[in-house]
PDB file of N, CA and C in Angstrom:
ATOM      1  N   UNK A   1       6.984 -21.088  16.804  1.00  0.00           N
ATOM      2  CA  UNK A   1       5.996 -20.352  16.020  1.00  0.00           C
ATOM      3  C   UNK A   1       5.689 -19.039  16.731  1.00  0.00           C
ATOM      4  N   UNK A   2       5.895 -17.952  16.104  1.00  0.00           N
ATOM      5  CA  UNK A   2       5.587 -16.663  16.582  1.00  0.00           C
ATOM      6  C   UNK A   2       4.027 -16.601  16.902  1.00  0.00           C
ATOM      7  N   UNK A   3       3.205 -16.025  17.852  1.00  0.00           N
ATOM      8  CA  UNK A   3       2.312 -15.616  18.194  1.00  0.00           C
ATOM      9  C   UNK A   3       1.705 -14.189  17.529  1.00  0.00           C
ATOM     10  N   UNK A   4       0.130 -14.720  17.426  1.00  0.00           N
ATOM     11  CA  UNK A   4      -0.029 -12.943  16.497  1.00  0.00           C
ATOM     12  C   UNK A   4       0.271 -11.766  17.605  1.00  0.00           C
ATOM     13  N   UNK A   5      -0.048 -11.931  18.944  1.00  0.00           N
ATOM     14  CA  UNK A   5       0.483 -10.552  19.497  1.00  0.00           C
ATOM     15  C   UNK A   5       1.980 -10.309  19.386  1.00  0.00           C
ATOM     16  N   UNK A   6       2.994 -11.325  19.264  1.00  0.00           N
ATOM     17  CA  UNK A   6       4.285 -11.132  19.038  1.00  0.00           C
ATOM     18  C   UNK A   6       4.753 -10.194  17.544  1.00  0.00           C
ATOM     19  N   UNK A   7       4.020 -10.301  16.850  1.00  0.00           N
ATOM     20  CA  UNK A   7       4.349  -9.792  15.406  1.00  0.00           C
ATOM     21  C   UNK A   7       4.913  -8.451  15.598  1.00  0.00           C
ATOM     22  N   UNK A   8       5.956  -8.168  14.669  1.00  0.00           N
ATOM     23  CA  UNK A   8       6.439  -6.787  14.639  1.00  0.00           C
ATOM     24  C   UNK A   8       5.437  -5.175  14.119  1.00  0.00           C
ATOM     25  N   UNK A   9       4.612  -5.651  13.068  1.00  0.00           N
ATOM     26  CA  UNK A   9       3.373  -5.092  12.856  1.00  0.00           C
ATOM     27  C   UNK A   9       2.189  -5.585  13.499  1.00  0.00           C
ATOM     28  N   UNK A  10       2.010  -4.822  15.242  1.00  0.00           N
ATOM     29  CA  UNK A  10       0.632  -4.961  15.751  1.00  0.00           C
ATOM     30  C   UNK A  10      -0.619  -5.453  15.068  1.00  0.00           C
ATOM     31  N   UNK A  11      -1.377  -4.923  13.772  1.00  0.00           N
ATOM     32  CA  UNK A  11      -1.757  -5.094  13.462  1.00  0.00           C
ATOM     33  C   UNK A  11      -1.724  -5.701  11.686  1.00  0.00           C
ATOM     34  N   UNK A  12      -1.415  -6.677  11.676  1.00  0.00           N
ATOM     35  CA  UNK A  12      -0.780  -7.201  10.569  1.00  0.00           C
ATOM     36  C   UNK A  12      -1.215  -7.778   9.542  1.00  0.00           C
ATOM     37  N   UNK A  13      -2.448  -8.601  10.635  1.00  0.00           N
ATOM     38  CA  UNK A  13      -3.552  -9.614  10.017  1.00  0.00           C
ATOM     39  C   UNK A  13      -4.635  -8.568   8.782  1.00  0.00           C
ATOM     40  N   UNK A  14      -4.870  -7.288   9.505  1.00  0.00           N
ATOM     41  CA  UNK A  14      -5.863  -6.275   8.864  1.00  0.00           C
ATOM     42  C   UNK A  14      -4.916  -5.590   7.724  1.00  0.00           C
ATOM     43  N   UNK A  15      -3.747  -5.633   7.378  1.00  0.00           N
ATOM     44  CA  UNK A  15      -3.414  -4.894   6.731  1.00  0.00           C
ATOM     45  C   UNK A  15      -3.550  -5.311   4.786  1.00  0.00           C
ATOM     46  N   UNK A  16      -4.182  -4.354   4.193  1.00  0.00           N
ATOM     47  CA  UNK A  16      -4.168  -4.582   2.400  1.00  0.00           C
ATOM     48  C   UNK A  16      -2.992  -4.859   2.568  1.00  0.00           C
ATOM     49  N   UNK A  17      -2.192  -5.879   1.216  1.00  0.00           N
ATOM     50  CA  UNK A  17      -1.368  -5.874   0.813  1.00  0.00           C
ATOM     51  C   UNK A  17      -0.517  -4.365   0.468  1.00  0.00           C
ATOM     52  N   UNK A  18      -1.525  -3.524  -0.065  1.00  0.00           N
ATOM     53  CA  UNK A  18      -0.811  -2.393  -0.555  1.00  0.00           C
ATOM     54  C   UNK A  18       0.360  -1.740   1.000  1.00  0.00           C
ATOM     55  N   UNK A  19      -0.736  -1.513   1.715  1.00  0.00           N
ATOM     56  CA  UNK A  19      -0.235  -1.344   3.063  1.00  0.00           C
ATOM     57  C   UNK A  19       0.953  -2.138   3.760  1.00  0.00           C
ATOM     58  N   UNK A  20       1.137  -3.094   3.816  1.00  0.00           N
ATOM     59  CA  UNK A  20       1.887  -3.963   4.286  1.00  0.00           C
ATOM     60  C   UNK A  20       3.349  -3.607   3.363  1.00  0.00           C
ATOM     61  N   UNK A  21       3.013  -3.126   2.420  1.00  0.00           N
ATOM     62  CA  UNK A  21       4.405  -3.101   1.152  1.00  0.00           C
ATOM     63  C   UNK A  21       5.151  -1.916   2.146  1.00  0.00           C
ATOM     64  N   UNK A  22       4.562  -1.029   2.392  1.00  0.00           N
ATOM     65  CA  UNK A  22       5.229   0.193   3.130  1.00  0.00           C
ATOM     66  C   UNK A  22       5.559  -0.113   4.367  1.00  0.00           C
ATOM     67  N   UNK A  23       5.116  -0.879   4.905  1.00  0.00           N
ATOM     68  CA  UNK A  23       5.354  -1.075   6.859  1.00  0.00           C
ATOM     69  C   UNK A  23       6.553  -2.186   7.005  1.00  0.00           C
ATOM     70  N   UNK A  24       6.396  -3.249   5.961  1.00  0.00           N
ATOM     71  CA  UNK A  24       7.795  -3.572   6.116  1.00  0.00           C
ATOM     72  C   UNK A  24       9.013  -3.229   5.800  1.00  0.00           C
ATOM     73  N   UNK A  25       9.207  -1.730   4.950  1.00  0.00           N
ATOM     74  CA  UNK A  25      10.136  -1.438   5.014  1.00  0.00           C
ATOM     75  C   UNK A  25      11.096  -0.918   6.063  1.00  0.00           C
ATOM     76  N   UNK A  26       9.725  -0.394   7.510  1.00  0.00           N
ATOM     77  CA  UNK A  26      11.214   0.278   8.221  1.00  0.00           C
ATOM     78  C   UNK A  26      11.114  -0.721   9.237  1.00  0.00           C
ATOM     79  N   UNK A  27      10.963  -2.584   8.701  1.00  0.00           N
ATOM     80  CA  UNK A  27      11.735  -3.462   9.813  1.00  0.00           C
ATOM     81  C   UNK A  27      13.336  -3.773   9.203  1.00  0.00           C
ATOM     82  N   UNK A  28      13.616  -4.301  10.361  1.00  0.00           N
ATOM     83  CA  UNK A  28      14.536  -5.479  10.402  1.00  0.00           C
ATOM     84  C   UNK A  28      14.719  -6.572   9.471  1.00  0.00           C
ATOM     85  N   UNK A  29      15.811  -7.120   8.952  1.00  0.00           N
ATOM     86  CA  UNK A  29      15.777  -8.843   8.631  1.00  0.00           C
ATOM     87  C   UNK A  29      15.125  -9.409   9.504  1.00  0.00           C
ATOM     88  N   UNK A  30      15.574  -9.325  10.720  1.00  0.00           N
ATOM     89  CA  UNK A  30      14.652 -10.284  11.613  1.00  0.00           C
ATOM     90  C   UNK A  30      13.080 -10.317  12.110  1.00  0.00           C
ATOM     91  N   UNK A  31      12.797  -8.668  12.039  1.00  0.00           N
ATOM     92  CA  UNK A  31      11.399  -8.112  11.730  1.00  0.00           C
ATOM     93  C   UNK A  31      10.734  -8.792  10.401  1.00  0.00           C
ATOM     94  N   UNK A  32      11.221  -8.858   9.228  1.00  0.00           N
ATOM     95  CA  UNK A  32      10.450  -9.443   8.210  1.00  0.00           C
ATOM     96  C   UNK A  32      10.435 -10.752   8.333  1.00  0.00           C
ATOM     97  N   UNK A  33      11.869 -11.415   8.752  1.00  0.00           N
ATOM     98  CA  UNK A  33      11.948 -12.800   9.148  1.00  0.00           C
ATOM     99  C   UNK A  33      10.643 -13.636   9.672  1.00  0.00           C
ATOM    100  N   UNK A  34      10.320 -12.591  10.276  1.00  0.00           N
ATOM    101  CA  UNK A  34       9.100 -13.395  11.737  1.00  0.00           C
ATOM    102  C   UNK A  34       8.166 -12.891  11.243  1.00  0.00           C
ATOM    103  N   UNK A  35       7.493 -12.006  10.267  1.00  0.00           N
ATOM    104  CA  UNK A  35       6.371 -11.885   9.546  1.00  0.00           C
ATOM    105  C   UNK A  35       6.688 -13.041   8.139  1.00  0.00           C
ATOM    106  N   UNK A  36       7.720 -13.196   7.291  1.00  0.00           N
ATOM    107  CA  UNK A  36       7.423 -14.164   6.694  1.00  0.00           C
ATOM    108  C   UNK A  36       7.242 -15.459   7.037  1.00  0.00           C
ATOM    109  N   UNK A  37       7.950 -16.196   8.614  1.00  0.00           N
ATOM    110  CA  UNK A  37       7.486 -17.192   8.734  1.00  0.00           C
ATOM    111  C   UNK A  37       5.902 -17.338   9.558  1.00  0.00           C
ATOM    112  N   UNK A  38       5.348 -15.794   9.839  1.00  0.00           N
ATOM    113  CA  UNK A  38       4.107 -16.342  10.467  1.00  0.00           C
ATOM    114  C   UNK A  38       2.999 -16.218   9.052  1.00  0.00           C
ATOM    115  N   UNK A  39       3.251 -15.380   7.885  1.00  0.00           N
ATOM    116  CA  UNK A  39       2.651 -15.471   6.877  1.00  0.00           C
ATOM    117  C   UNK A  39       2.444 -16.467   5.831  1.00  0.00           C
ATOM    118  N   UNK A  40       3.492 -17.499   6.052  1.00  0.00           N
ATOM    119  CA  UNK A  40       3.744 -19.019   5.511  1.00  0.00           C
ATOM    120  C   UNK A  40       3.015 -20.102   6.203  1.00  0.00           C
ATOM    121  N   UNK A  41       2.635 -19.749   7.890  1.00  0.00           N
ATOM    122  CA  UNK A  41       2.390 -20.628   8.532  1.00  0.00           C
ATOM    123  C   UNK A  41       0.443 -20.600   8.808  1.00  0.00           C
ATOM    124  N   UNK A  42       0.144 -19.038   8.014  1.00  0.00           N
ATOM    125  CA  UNK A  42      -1.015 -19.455   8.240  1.00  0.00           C
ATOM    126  C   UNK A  42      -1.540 -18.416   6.651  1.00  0.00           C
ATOM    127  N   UNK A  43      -1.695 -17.682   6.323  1.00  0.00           N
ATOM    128  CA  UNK A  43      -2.633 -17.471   5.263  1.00  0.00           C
ATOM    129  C   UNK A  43      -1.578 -18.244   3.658  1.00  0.00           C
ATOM    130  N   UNK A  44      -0.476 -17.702   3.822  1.00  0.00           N
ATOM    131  CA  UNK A  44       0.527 -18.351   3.047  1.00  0.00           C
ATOM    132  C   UNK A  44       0.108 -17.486   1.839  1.00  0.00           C
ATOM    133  N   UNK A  45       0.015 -16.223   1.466  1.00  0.00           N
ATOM    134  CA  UNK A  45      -0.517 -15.414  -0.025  1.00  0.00           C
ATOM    135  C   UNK A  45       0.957 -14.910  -0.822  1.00  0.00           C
ATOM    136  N   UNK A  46       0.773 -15.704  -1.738  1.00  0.00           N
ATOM    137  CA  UNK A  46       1.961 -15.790  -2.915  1.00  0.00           C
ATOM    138  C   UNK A  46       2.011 -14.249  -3.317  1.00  0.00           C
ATOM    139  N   UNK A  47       1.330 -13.077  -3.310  1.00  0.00           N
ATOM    140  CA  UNK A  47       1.997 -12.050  -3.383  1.00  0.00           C
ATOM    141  C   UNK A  47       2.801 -11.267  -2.285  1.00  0.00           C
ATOM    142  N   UNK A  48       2.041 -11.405  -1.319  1.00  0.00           N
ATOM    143  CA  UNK A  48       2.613 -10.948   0.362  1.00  0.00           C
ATOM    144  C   UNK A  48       4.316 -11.622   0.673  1.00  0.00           C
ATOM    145  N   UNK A  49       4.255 -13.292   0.279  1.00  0.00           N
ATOM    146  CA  UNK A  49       5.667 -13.911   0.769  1.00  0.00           C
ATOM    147  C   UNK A  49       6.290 -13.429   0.004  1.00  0.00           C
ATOM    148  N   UNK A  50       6.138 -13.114  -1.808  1.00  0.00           N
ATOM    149  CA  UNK A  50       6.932 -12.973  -2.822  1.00  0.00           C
ATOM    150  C   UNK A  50       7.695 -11.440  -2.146  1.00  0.00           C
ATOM    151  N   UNK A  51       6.885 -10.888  -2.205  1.00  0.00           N
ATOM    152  CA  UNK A  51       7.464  -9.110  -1.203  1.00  0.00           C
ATOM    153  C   UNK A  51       8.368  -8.895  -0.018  1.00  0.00           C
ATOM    154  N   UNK A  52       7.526  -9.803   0.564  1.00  0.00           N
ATOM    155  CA  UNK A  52       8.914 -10.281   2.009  1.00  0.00           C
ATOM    156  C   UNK A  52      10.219 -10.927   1.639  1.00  0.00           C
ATOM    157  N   UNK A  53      10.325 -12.052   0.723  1.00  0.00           N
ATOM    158  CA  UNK A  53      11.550 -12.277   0.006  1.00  0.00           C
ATOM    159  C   UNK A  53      12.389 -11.551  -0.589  1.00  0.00           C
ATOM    160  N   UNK A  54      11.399 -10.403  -1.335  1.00  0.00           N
ATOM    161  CA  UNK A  54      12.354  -9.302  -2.010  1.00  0.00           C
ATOM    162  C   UNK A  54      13.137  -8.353  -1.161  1.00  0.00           C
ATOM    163  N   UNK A  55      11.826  -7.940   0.262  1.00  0.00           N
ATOM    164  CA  UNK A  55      12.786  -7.167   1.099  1.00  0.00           C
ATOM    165  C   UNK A  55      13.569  -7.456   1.531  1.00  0.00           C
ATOM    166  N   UNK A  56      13.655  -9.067   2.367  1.00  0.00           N
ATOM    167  CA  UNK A  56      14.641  -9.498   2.611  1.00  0.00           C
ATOM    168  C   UNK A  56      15.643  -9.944   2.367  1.00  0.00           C
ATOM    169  N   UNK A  57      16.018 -10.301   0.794  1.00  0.00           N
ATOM    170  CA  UNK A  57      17.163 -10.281   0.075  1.00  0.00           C
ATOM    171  C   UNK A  57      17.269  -8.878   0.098  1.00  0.00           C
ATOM    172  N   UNK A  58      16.771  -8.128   0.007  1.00  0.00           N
ATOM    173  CA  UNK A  58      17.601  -6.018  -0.132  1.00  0.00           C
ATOM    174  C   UNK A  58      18.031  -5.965   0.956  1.00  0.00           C
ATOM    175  N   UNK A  59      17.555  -6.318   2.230  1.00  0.00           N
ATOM    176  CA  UNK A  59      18.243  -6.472   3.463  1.00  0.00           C
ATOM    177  C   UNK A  59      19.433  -6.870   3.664  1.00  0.00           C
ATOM    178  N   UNK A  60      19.480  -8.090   3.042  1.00  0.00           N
ATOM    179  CA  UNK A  60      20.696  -8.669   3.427  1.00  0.00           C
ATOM    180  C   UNK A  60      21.741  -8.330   2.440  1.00  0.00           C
ATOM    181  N   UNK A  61      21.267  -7.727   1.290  1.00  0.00           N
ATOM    182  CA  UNK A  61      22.486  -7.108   0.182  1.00  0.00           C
ATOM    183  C   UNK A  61      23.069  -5.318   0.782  1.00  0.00           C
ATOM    184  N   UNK A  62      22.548  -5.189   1.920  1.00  0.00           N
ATOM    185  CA  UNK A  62      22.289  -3.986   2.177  1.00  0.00           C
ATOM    186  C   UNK A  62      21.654  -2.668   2.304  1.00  0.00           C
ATOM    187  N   UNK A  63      20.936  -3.342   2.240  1.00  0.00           N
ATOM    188  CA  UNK A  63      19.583  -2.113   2.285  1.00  0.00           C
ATOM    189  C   UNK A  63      19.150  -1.547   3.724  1.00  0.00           C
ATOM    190  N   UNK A  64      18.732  -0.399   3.807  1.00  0.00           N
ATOM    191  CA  UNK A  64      18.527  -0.269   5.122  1.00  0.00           C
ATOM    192  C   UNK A  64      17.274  -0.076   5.594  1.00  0.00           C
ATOM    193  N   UNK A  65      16.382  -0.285   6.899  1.00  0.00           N
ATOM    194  CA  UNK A  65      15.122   0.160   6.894  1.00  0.00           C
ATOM    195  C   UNK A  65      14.887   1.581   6.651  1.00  0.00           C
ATOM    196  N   UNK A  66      13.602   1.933   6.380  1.00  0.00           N
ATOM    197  CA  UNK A  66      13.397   3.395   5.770  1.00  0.00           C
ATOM    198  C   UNK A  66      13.185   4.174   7.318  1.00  0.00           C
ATOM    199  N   UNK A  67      12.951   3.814   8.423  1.00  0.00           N
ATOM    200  CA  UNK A  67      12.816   4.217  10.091  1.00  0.00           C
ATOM    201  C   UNK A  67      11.422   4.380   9.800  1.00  0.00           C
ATOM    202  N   UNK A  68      10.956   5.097  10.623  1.00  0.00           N
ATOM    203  CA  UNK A  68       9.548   5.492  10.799  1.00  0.00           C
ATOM    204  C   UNK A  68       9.403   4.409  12.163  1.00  0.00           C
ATOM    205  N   UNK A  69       7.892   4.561  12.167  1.00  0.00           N
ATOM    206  CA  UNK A  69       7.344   3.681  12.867  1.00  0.00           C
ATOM    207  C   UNK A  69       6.195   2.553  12.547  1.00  0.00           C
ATOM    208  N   UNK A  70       6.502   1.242  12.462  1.00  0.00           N
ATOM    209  CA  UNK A  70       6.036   0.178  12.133  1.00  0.00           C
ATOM    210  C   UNK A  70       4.603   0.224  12.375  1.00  0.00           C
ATOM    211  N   UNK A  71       4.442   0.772  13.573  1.00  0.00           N
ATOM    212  CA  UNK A  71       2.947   0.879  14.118  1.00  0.00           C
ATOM    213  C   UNK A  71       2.037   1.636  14.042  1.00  0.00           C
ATOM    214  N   UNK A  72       2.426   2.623  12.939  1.00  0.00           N
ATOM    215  CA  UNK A  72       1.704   3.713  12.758  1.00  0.00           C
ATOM    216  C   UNK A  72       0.779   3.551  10.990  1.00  0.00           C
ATOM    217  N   UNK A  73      -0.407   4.685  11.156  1.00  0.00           N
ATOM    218  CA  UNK A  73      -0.563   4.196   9.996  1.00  0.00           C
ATOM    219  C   UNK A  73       0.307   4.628   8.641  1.00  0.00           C
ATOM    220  N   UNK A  74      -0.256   3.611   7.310  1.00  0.00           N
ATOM    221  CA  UNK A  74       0.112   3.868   6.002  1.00  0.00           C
ATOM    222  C   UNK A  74      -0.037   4.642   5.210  1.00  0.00           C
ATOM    223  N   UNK A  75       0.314   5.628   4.484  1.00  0.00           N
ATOM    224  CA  UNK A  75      -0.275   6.682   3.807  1.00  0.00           C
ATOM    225  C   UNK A  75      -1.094   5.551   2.670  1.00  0.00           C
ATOM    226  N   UNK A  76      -0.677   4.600   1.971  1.00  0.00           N
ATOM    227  CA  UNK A  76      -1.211   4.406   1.275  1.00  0.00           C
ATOM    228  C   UNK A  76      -2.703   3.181   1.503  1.00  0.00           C
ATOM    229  N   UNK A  77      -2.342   3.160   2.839  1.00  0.00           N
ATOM    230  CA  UNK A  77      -3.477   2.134   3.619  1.00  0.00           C
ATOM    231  C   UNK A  77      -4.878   2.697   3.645  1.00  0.00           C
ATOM    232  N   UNK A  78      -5.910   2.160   2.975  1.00  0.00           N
ATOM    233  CA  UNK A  78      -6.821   3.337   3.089  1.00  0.00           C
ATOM    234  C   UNK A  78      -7.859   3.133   4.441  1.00  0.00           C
ATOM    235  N   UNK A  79      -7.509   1.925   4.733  1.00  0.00           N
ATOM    236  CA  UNK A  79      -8.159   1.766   5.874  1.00  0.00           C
ATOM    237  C   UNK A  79      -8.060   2.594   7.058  1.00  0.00           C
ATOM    238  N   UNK A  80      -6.845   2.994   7.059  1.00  0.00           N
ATOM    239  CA  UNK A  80      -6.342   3.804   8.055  1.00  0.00           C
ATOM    240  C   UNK A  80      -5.926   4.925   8.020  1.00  0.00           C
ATOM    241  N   UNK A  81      -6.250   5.567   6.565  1.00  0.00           N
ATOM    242  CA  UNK A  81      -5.710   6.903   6.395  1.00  0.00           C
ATOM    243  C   UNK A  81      -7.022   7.930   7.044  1.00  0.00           C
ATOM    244  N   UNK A  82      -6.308   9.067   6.913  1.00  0.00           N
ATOM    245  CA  UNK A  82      -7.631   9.910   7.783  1.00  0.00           C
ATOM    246  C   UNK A  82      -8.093  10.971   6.371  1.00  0.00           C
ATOM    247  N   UNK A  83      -8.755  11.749   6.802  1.00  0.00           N
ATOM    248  CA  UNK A  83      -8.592  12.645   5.658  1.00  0.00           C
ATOM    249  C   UNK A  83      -9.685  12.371   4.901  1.00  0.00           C
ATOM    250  N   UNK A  84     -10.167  13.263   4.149  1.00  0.00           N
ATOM    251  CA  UNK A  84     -10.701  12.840   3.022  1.00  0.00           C
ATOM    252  C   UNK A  84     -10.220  13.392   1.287  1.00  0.00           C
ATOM    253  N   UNK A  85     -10.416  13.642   0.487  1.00  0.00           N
ATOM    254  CA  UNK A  85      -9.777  13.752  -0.479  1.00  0.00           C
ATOM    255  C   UNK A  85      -8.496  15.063  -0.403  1.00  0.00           C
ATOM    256  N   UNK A  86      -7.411  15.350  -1.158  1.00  0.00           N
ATOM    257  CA  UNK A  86      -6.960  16.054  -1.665  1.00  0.00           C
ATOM    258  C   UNK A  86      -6.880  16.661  -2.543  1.00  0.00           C
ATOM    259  N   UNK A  87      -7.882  17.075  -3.237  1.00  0.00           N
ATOM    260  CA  UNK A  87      -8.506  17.965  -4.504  1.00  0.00           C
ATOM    261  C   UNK A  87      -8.673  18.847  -3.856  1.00  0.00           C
ATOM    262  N   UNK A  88      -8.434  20.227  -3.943  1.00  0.00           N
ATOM    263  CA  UNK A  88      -8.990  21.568  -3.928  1.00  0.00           C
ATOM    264  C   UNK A  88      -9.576  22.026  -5.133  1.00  0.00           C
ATOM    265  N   UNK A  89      -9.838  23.105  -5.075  1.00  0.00           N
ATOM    266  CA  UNK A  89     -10.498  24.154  -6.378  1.00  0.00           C
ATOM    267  C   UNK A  89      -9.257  24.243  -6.781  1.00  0.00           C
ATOM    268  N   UNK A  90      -8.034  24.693  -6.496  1.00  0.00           N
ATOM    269  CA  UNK A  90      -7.164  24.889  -7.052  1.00  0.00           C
ATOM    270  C   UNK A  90      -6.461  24.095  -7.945  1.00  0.00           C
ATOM    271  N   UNK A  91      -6.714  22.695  -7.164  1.00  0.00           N
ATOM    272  CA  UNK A  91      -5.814  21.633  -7.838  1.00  0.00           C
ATOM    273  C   UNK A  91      -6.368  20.703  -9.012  1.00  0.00           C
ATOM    274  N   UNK A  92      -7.915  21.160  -9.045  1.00  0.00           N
ATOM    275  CA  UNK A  92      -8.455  20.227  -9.741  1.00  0.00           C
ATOM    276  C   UNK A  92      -8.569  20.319 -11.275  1.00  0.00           C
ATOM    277  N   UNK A  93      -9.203  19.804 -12.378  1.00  0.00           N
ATOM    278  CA  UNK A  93      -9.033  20.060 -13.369  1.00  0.00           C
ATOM    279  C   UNK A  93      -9.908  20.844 -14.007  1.00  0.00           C
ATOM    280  N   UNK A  94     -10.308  21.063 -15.421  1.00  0.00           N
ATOM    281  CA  UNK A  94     -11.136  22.137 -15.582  1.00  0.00           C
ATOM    282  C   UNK A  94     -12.610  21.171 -15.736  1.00  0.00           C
ATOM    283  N   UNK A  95     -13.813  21.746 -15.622  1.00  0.00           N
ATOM    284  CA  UNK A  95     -15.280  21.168 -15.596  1.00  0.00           C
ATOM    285  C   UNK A  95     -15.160  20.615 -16.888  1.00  0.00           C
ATOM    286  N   UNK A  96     -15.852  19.400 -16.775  1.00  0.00           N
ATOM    287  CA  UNK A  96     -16.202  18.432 -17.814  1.00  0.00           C
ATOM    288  C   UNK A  96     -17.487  18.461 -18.084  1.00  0.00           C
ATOM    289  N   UNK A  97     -17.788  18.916 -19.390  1.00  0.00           N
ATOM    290  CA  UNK A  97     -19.319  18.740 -20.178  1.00  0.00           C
ATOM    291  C   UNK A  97     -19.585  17.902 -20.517  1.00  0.00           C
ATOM    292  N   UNK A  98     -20.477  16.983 -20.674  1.00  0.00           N
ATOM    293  CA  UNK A  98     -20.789  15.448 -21.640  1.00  0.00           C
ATOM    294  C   UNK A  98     -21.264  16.452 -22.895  1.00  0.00           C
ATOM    295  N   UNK A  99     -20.710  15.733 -24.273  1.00  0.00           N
ATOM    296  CA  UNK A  99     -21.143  16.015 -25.468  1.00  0.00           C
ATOM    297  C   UNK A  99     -23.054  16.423 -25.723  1.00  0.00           C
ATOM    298  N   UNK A 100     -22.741  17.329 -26.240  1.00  0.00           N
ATOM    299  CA  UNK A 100     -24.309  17.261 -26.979  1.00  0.00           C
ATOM    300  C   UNK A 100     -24.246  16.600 -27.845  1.00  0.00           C
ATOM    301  N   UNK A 101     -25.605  15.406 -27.877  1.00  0.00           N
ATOM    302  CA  UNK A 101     -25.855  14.381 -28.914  1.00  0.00           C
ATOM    303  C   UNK A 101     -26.172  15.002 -30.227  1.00  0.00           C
ATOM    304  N   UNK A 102     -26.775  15.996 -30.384  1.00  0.00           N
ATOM    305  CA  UNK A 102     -27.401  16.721 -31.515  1.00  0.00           C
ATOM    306  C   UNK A 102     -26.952  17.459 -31.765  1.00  0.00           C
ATOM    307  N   UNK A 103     -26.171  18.456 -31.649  1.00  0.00           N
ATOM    308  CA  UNK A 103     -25.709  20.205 -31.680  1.00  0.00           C
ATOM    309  C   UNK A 103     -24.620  20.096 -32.991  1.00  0.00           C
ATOM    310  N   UNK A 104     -25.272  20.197 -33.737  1.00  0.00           N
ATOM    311  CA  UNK A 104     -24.111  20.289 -35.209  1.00  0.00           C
ATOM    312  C   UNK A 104     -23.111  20.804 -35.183  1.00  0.00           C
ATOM    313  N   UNK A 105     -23.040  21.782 -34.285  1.00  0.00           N
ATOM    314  CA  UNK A 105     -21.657  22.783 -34.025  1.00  0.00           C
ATOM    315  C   UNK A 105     -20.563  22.026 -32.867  1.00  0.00           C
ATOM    316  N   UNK A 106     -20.995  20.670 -32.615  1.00  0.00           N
ATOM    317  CA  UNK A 106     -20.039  20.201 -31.774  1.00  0.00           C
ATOM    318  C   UNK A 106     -18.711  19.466 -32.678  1.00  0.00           C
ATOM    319  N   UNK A 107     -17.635  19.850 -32.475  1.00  0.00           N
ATOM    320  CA  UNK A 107     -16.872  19.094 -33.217  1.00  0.00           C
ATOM    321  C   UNK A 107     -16.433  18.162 -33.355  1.00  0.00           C
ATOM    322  N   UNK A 108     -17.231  17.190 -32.676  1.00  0.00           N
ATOM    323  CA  UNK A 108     -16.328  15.969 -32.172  1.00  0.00           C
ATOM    324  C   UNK A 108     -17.716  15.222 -33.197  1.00  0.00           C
ATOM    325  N   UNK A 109     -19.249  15.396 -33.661  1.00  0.00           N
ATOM    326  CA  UNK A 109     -19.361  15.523 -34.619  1.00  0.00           C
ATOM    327  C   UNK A 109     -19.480  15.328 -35.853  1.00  0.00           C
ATOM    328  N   UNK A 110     -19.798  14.353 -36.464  1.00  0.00           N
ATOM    329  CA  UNK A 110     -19.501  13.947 -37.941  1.00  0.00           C
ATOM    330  C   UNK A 110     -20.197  15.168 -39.097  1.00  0.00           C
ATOM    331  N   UNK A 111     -19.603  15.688 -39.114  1.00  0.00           N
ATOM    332  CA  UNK A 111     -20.431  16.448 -40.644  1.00  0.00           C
ATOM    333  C   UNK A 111     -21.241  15.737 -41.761  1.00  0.00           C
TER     334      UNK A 111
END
């Protein structure tokens, strides 16, 4: 039985599912190997194993890890992302009015 400090993702136990989808891509077969059998052996979550199965059949059909680093954070992890939004003035959309309830000239409106 693998040990949690042994795990290929340091921190593994804390990770959203969403997160975890991205970090196992740049393991190993044998990297996911040892996260699916320590994820079977103790929380056991039917979406998490179902994901590890998939990578690891792409693995073994040939797939390759994406590299990076396992230990770093997820862009899509929000726990660990830094930052705060990416909206600028530039990027955002145009100002939103709530309807006037009364204004006859609104067209949205029943005549």
């Amino acid at each position: 039985m693998t040990e949690h400090d042994q795990l290929p993702l340091p921190d593994y136990d804390h990770l959203p599912v969403e997160g975890l989808t991205t970090r196992i891509r740049t393991l190993d077969a044998q990297g996911v190997q040892t996260l699916l059998e320590y994820e079977r052996a103790h929380a056991n979550r039917l979406q998490v194993v179902t994901v590890m199965e998939n990578r690891l059949s792409a693995l073994r059909d040939g797939a390759q890890p994406s590299g990076g680093d396992p230990a770093s954070s997820a862009v899509d992890d929000p726990a660990h992302a830094s930052g705060g939004s990416k909206v600028s003035e530039a990027t955002s959309g145009p100002p939103i009015n709530p309807p006037s309830q009364g204004d006859p000239t609104n067209p949205a409106q029943p005549r």
